[in-house]
PDB file of N, CA and C in Angstrom:
ATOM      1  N   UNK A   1     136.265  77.372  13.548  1.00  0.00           N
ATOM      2  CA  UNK A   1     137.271  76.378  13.272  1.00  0.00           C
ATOM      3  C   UNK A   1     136.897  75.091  13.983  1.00  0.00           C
ATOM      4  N   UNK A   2     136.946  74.385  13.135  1.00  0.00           N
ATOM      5  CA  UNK A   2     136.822  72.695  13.997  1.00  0.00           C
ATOM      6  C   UNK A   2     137.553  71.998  14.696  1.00  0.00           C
ATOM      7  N   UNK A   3     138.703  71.898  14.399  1.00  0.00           N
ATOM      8  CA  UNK A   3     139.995  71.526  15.039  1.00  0.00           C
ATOM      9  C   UNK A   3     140.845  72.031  15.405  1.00  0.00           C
ATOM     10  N   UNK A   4     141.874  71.459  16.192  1.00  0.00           N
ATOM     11  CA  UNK A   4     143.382  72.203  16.397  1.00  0.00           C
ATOM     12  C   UNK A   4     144.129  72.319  15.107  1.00  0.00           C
ATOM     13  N   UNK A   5     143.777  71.035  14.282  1.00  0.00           N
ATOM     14  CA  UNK A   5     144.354  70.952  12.866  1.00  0.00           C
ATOM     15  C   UNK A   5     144.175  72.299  11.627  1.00  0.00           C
ATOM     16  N   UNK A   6     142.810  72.865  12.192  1.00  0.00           N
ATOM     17  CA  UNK A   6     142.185  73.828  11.312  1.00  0.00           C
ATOM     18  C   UNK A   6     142.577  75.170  11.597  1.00  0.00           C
ATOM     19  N   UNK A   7     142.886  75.079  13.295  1.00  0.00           N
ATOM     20  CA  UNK A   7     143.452  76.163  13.914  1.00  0.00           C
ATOM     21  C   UNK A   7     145.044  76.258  13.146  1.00  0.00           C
ATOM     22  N   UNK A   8     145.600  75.456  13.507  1.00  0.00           N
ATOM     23  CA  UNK A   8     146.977  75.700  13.008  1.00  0.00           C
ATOM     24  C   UNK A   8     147.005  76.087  11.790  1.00  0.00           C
ATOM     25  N   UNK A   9     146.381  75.667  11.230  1.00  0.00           N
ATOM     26  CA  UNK A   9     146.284  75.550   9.796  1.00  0.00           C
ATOM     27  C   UNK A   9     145.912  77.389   9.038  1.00  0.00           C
ATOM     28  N   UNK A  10     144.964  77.805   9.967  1.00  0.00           N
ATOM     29  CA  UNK A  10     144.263  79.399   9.839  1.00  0.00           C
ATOM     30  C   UNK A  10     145.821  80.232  10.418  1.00  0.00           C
ATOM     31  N   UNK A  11     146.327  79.279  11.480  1.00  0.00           N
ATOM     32  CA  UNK A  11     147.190  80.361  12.064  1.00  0.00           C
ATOM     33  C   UNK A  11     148.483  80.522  10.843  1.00  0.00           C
ATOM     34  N   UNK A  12     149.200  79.991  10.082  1.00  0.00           N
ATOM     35  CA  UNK A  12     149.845  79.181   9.708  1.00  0.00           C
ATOM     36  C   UNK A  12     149.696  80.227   8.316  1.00  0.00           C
ATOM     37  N   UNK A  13     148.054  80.474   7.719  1.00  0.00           N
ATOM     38  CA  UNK A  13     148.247  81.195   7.105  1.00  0.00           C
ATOM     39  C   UNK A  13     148.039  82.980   7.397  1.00  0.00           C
ATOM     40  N   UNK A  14     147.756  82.761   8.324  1.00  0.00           N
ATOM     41  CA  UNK A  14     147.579  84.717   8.700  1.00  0.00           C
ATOM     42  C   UNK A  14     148.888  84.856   9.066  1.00  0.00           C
ATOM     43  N   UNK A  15     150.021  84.052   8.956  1.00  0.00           N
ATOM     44  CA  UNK A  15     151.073  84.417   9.523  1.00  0.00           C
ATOM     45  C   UNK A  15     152.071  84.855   8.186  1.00  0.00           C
ATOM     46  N   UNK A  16     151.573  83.535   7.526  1.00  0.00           N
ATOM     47  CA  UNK A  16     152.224  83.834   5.552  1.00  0.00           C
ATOM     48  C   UNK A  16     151.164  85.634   5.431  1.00  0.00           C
ATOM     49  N   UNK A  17     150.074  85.690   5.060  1.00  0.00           N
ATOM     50  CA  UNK A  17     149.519  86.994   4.858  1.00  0.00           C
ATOM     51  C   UNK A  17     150.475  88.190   5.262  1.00  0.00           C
ATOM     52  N   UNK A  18     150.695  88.131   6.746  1.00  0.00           N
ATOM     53  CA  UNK A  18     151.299  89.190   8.022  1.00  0.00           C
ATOM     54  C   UNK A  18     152.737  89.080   7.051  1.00  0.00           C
ATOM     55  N   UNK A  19     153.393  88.209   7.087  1.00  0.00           N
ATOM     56  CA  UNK A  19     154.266  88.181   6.812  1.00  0.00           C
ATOM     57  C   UNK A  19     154.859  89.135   5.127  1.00  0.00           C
ATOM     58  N   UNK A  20     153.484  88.585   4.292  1.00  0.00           N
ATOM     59  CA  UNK A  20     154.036  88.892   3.242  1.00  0.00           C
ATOM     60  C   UNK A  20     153.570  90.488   2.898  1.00  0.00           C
ATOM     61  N   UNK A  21     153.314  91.023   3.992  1.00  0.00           N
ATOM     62  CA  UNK A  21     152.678  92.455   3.866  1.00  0.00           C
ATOM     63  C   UNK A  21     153.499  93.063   4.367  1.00  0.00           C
ATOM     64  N   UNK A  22     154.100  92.640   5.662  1.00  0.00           N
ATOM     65  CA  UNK A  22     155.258  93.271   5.858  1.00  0.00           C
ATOM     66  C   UNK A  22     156.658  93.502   4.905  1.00  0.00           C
ATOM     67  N   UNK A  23     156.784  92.086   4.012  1.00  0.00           N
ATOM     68  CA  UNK A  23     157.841  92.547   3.270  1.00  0.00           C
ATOM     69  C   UNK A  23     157.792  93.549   1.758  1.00  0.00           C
ATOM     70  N   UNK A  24     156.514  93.362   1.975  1.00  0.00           N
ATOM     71  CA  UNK A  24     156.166  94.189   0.695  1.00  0.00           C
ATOM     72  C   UNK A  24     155.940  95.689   1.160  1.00  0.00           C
ATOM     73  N   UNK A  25     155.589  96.252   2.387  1.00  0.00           N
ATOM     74  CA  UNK A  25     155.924  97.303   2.679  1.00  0.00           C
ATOM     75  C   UNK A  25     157.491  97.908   3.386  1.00  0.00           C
ATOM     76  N   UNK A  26     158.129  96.411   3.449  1.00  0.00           N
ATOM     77  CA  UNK A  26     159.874  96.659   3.550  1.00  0.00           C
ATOM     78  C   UNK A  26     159.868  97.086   4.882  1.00  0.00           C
ATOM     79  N   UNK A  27     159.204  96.516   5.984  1.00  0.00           N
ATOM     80  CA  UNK A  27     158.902  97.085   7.548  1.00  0.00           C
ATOM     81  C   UNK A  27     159.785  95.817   8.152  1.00  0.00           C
ATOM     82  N   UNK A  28     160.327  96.282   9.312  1.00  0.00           N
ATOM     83  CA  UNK A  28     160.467  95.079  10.218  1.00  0.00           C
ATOM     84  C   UNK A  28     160.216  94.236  10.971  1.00  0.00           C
ATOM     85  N   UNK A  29     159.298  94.554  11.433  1.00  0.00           N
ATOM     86  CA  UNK A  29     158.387  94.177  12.346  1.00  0.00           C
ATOM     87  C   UNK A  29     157.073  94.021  12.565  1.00  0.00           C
ATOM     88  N   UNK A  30     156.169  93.010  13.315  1.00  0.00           N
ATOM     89  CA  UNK A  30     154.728  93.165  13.761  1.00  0.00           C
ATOM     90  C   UNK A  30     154.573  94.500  14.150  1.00  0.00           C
ATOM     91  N   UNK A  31     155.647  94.978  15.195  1.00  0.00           N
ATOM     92  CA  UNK A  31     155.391  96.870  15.930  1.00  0.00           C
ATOM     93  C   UNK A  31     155.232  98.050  14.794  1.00  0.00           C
ATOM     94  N   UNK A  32     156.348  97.789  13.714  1.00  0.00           N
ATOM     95  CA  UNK A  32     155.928  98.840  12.882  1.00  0.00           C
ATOM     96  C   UNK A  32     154.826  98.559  11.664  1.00  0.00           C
ATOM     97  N   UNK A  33     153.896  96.965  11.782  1.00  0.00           N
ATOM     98  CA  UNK A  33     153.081  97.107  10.942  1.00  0.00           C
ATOM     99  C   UNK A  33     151.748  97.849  11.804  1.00  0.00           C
ATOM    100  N   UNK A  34     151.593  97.489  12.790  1.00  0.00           N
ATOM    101  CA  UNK A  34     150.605  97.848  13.957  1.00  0.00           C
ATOM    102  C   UNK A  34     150.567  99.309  13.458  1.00  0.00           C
ATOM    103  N   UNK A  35     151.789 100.085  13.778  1.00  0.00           N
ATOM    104  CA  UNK A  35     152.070 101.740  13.571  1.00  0.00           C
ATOM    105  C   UNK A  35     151.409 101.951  11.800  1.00  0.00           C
ATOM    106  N   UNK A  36     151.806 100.871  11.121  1.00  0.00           N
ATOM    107  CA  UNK A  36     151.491 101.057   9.965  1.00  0.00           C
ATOM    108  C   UNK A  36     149.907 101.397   9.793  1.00  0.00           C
ATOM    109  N   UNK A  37     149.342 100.476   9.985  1.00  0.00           N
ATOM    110  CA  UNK A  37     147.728 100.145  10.224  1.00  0.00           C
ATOM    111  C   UNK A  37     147.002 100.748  11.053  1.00  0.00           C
ATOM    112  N   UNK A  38     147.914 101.436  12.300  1.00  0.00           N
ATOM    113  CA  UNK A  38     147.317 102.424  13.186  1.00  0.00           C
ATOM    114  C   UNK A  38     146.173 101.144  14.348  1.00  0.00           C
ATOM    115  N   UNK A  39     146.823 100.487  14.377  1.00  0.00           N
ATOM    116  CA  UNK A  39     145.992  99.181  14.849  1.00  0.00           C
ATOM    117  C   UNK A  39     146.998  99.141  16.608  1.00  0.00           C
ATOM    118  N   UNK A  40     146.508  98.645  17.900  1.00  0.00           N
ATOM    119  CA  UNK A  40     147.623  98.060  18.855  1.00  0.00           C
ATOM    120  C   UNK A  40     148.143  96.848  18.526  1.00  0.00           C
ATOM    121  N   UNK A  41     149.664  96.788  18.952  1.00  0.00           N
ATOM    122  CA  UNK A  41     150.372  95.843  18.370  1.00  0.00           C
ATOM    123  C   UNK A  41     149.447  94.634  19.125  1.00  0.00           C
ATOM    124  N   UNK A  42     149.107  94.366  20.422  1.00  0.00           N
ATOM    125  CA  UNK A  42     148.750  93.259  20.580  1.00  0.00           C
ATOM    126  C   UNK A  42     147.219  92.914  19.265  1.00  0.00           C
ATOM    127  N   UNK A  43     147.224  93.504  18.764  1.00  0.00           N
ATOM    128  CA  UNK A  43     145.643  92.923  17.730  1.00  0.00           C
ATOM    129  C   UNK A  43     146.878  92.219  16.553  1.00  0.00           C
ATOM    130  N   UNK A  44     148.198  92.113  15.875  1.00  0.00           N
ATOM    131  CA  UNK A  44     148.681  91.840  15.160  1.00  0.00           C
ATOM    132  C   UNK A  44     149.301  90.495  15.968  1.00  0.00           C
ATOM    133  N   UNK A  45     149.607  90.739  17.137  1.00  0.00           N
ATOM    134  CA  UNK A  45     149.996  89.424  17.933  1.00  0.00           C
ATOM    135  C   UNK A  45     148.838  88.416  17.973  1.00  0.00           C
ATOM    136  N   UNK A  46     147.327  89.122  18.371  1.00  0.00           N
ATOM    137  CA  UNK A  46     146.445  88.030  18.961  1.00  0.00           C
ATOM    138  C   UNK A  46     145.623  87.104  17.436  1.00  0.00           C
ATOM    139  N   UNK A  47     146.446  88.062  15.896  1.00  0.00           N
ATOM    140  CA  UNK A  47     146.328  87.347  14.927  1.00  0.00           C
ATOM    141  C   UNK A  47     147.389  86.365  14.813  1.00  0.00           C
ATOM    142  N   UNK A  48     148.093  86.660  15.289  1.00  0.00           N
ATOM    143  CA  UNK A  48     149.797  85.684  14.617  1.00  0.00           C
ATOM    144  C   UNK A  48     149.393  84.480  15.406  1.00  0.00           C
ATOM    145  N   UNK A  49     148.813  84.266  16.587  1.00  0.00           N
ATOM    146  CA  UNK A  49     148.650  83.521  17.466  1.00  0.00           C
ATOM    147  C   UNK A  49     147.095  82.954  17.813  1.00  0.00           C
ATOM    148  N   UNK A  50     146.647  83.079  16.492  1.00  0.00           N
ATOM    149  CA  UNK A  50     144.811  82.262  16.169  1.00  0.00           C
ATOM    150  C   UNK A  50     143.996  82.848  17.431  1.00  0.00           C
ATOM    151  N   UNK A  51     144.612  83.919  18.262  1.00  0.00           N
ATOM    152  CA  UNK A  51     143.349  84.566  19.587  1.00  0.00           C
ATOM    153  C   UNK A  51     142.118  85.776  18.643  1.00  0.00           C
ATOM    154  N   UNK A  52     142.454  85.840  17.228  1.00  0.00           N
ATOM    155  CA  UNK A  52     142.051  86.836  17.188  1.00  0.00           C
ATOM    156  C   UNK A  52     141.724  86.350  15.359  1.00  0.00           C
ATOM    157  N   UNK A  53     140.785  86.615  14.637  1.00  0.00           N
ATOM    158  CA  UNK A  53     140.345  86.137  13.750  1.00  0.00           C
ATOM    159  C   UNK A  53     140.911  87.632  12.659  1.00  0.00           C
ATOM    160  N   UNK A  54     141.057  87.487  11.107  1.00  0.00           N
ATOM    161  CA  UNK A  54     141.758  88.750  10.478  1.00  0.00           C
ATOM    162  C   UNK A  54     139.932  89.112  10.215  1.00  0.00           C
ATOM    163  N   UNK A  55     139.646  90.220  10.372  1.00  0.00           N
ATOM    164  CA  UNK A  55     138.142  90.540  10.281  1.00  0.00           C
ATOM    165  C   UNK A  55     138.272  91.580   9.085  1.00  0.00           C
ATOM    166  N   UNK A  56     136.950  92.230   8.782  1.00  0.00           N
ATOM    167  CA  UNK A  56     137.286  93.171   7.640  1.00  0.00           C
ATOM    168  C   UNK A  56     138.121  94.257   7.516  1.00  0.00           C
ATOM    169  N   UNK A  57     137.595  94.582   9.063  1.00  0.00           N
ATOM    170  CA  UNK A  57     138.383  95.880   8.985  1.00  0.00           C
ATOM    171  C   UNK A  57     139.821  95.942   8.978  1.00  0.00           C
ATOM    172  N   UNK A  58     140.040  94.802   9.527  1.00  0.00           N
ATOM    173  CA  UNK A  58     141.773  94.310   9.346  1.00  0.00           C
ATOM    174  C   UNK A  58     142.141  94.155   8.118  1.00  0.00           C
ATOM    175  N   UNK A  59     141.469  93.727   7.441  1.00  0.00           N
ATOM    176  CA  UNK A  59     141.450  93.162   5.735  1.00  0.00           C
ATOM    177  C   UNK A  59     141.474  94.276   4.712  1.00  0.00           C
ATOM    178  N   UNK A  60     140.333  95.092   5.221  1.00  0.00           N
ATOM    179  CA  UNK A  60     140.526  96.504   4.501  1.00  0.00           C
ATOM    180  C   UNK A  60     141.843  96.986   4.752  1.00  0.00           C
ATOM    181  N   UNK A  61     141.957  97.707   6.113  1.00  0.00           N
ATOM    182  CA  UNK A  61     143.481  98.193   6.220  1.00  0.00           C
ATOM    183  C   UNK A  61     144.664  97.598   5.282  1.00  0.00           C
ATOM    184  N   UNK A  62     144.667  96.421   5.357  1.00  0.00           N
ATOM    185  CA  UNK A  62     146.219  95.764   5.072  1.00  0.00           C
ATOM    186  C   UNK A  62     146.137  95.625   3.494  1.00  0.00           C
ATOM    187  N   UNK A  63     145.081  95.986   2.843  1.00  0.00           N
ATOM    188  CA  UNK A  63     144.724  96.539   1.374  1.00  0.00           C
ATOM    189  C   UNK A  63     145.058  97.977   0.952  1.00  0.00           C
ATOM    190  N   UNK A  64     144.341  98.555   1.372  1.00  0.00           N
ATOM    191  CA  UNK A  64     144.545  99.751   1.464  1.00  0.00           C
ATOM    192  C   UNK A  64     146.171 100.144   1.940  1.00  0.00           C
ATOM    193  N   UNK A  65     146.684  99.819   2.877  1.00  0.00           N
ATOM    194  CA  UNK A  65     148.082  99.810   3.266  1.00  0.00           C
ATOM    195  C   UNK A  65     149.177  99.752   2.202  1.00  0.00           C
ATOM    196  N   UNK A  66     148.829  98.302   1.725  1.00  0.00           N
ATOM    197  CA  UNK A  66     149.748  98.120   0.993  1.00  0.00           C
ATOM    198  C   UNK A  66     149.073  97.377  -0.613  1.00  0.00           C
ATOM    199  N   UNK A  67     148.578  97.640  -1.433  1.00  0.00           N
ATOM    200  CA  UNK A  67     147.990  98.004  -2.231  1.00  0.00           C
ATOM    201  C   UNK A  67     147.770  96.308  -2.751  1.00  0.00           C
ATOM    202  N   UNK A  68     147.910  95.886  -2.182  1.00  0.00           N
ATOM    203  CA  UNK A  68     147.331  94.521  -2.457  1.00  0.00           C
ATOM    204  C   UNK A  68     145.900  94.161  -2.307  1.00  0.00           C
ATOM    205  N   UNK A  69     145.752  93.317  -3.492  1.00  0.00           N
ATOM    206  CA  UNK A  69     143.927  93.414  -3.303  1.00  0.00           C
ATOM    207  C   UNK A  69     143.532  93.034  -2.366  1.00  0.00           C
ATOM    208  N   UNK A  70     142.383  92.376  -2.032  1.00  0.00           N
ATOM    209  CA  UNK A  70     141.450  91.360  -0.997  1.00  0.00           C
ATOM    210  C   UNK A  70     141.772  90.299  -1.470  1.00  0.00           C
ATOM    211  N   UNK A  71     141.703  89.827  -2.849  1.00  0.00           N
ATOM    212  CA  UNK A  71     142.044  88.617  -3.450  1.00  0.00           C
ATOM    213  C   UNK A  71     142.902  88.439  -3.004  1.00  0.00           C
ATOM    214  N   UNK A  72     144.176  89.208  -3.017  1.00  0.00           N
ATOM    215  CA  UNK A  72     145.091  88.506  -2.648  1.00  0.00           C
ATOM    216  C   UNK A  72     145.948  88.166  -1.590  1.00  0.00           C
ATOM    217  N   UNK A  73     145.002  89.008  -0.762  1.00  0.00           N
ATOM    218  CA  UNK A  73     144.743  88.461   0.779  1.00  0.00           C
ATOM    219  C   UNK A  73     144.298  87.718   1.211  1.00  0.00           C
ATOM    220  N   UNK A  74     143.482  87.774   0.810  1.00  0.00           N
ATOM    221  CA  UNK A  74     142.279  86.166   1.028  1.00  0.00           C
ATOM    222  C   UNK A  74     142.445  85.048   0.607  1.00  0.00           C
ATOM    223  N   UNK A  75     143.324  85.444  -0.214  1.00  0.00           N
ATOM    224  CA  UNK A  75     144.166  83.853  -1.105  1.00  0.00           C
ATOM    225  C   UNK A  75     144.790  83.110  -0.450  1.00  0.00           C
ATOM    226  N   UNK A  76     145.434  84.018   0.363  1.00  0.00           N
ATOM    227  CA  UNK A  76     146.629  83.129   1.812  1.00  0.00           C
ATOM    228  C   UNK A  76     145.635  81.963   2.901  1.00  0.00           C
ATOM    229  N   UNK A  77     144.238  81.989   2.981  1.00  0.00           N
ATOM    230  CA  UNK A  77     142.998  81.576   3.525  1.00  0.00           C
ATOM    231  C   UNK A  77     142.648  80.406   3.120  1.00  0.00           C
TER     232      UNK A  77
END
């Protein structure tokens, strides 16, 4: 990322992504998507908060999870 502008901007959308995976699996929370994904909650925090980049294996999971493609994960990007 080049900027703070680009940062916000990445954060801004992994948060729309997070967000819209959670409602589509009807969960409440970052804690029960973590449980969902079998992931520690701080790796769903250190995404919400640009410390932590969404990598594949994150990408796979939250596909596989909730049956949304890559496309349309990656779309939020």
């Amino acid at each position: 990322m080049k900027n703070a502008d680009d940062t916000a901007e990445y954060i801004k959308n992994a948060n729309k992504m997070l967000d819209a995976v959670i409602a589509k699996l009807e969960l409440k929370n970052d804690a029960a998507l973590s449980r969902r994904l079998e992931v520690a909650p701080p790796v769903i925090s250190k995404i919400r908060h640009g410390r932590l980049r969404v990598g594949a294996s994150i990408l796979i999971s939250l596909h596989e999870t909730s049956n949304l493609s890559i496309a349309e994960l990656k779309s939020f990007f």
